[in-house]
Protein backbone atom coordinates (compact mmCIF):
# COMPACT_ATOMS: atom_id res chain seq x y z
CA UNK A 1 170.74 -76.53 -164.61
CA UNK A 2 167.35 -76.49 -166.02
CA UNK A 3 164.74 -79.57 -165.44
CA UNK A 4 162.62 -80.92 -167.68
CA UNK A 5 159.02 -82.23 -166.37
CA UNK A 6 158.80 -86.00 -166.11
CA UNK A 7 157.78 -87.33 -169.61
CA UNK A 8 157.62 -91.08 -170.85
CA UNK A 9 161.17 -92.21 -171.92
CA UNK A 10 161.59 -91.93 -175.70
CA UNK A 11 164.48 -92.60 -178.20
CA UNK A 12 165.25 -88.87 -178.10
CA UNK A 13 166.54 -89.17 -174.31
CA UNK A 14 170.32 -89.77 -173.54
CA UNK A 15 170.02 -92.87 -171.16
CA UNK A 16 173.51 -93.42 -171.15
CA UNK A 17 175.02 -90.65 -167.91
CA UNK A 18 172.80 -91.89 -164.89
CA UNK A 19 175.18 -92.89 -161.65
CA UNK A 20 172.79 -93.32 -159.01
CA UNK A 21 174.65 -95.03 -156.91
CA UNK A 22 172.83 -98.33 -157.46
CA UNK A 23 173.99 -100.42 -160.28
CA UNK A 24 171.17 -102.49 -161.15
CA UNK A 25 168.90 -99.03 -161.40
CA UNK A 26 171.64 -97.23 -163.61
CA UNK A 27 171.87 -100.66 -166.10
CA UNK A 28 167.96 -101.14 -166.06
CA UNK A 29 167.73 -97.49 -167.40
CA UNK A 30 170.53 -98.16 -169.87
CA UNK A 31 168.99 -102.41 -171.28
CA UNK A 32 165.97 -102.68 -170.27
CA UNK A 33 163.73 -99.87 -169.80
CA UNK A 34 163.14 -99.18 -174.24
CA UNK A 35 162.13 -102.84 -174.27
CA UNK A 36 159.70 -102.72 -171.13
CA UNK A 37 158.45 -99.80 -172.52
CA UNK A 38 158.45 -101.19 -176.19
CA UNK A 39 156.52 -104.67 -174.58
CA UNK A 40 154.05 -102.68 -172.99
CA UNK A 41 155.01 -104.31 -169.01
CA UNK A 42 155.93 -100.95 -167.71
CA UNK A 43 155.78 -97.18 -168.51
CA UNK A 44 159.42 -95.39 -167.92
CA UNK A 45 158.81 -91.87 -166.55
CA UNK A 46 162.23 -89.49 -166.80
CA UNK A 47 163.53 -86.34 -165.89
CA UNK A 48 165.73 -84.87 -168.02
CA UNK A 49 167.61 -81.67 -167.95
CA UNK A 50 167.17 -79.42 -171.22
CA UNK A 51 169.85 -81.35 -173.37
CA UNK A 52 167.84 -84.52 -172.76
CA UNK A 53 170.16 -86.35 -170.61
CA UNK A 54 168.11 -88.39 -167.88
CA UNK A 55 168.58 -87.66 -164.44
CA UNK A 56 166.05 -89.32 -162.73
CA UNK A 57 163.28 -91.79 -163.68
CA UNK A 58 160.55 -94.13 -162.00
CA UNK A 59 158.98 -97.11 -163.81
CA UNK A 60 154.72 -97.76 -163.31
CA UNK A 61 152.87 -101.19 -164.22
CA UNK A 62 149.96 -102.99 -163.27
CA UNK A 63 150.14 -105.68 -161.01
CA UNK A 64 148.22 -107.83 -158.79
CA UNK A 65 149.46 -108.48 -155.28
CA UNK A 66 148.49 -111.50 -153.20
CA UNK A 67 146.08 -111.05 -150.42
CA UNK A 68 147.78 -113.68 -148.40
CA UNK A 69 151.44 -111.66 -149.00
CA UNK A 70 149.16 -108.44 -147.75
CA UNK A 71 147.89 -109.23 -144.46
CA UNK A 72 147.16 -105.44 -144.08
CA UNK A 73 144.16 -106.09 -146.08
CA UNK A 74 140.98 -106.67 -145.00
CA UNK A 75 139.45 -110.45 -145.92
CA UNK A 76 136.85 -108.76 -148.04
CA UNK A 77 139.73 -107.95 -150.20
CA UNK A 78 140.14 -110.21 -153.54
CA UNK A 79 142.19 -112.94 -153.67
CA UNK A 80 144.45 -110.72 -155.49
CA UNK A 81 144.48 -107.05 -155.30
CA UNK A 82 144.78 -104.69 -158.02
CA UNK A 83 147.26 -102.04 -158.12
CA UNK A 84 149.99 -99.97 -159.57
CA UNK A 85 153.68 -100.58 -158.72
CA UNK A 86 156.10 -97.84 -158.53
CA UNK A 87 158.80 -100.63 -159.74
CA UNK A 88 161.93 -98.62 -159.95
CA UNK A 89 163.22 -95.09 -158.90
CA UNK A 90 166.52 -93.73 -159.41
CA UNK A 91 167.98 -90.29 -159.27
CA UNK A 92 171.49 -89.35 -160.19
CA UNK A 93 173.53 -88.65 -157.13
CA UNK A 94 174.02 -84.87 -158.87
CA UNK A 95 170.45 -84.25 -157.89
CA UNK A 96 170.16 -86.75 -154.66
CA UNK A 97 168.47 -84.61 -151.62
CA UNK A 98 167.57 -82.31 -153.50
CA UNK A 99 164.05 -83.04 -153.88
CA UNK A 100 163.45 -84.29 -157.15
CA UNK A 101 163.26 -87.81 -155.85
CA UNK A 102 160.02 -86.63 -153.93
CA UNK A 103 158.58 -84.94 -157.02
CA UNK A 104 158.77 -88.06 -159.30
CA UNK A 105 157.25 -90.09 -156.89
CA UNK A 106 154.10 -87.50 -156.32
CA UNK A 107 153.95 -88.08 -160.01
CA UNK A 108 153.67 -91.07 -159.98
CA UNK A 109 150.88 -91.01 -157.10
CA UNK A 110 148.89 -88.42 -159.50
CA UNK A 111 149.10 -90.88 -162.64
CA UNK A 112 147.63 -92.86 -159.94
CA UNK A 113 144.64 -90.98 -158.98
CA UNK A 114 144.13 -89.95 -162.73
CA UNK A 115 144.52 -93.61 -163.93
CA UNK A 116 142.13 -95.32 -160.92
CA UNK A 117 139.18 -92.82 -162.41
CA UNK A 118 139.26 -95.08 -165.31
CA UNK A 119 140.73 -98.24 -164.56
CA UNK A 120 140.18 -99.76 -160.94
CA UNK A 121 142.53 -100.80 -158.61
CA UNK A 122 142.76 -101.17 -155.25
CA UNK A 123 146.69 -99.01 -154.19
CA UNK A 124 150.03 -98.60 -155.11
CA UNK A 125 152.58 -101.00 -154.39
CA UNK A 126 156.46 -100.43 -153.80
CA UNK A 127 159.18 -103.06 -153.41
CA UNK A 128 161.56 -100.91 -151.26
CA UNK A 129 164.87 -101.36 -152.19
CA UNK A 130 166.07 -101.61 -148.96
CA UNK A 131 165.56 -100.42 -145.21
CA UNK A 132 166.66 -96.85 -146.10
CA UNK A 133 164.24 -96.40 -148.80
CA UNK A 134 161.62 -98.17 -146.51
CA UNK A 135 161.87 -95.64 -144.30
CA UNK A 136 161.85 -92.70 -146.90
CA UNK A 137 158.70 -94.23 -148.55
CA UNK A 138 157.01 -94.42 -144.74
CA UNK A 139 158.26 -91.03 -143.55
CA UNK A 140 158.28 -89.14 -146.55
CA UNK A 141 155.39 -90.60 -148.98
CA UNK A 142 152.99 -91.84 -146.14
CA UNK A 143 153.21 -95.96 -147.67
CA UNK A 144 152.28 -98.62 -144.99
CA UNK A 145 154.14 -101.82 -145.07
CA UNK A 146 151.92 -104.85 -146.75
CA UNK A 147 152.41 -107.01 -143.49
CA UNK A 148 151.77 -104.59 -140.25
CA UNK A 149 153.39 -107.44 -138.32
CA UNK A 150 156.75 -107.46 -140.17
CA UNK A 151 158.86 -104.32 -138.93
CA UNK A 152 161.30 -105.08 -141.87
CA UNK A 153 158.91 -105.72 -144.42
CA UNK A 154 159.84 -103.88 -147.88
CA UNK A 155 156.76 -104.04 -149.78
CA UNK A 156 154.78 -100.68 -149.28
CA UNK A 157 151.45 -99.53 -150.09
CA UNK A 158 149.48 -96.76 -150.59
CA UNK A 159 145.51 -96.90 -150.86
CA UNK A 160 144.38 -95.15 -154.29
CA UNK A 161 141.32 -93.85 -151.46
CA UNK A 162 144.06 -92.29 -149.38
CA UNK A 163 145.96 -90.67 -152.09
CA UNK A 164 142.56 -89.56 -153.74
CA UNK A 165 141.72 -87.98 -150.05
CA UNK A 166 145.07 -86.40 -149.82
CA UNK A 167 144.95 -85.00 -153.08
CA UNK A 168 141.60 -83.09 -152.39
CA UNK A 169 142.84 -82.08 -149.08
CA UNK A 170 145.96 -80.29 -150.76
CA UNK A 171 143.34 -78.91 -153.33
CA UNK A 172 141.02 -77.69 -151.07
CA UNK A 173 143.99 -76.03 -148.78
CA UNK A 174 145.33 -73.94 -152.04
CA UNK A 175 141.96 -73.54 -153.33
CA UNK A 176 141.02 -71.40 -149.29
CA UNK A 177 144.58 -69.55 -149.17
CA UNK A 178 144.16 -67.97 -152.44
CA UNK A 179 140.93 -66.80 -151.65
């Protein structure tokens, strides 16, 4: 079946079919995500298929992240540091290793370079759900845990300079083998 791009949730998209295997995504989707939306405290990105039934979705605030919960920043740091939090992702377990988890997330990492032109901030933060989406965020997205000392720690980031650099990197790569 046909895939929509990711798009900010709207009243025209069926919220009510995602089993991803993790209740408290699949209800967020279903309660909460119009009125975060609707209150402004997070933007819900979804992936629908053409009859506009999500299948997948991330949510991406602001927030501010304590320097003292970050040890993996420097002391020059603030005493909190800026960023934007990848709060929630969820696929259906239809689409689950299939890919489409990866794409939402490189999304939601170019929202982030195109936002941080305009608005500073400093990376972007993930609250792992748990040790197997630690390690997918680490292996797969490149995030560093928040305390380098803490092999269990589950709050990631990202630098906005890394993704930036990574970005141009992947630009500069296409831009030489089409040439």
């Amino acid at each position: 079946m046909e895939l929509l791009r990711p798009v900010p949730l709207t009243r025209a998209h069926d919220r009510t079919g995602l089993r991803s295997g993790a209740d408290t995504l699949d209800e967020y989707l279903k309660q909460t995500s119009t009125k975060a939306q609707k209150t402004g405290t997070a933007v819900v990105w979804v992936v629908t298929d053409t009859a506009l039934k999500v299948v997948a979705y991330m949510t991406l605030s602001m927030t501010a992240v304590a320097r003292t919960s970050a040890p993996a920043f420097r002391r020059g740091s603030p005493v909190l540091i800026p960023g934007l939090l990848i709060g929630r992702l969820a696929v259906d377990q239809r689409y689950q290793r299939k890919g489409l988890g990866t794409r939402l997330a490189i999304h939601g990492l170019n929202v982030a370079v195109t936002t941080s032109a305009d608005v500073g901030f400093k990376a972007v933060f993930v609250n792992a759900r748990d040790a197997d989406a630690r390690r997918w965020w680490v292996d797969a997205m490149g995030f560093l845990p928040c305390d380098p000392d803490d092999p269990d720690c589950l709050d990631l980031y990202r630098t906005t300079a890394d993704i930036r650099a990574t970005y141009e990197a992947h630009a500069r790569a296409t831009l030489a083998a089409e040439q």
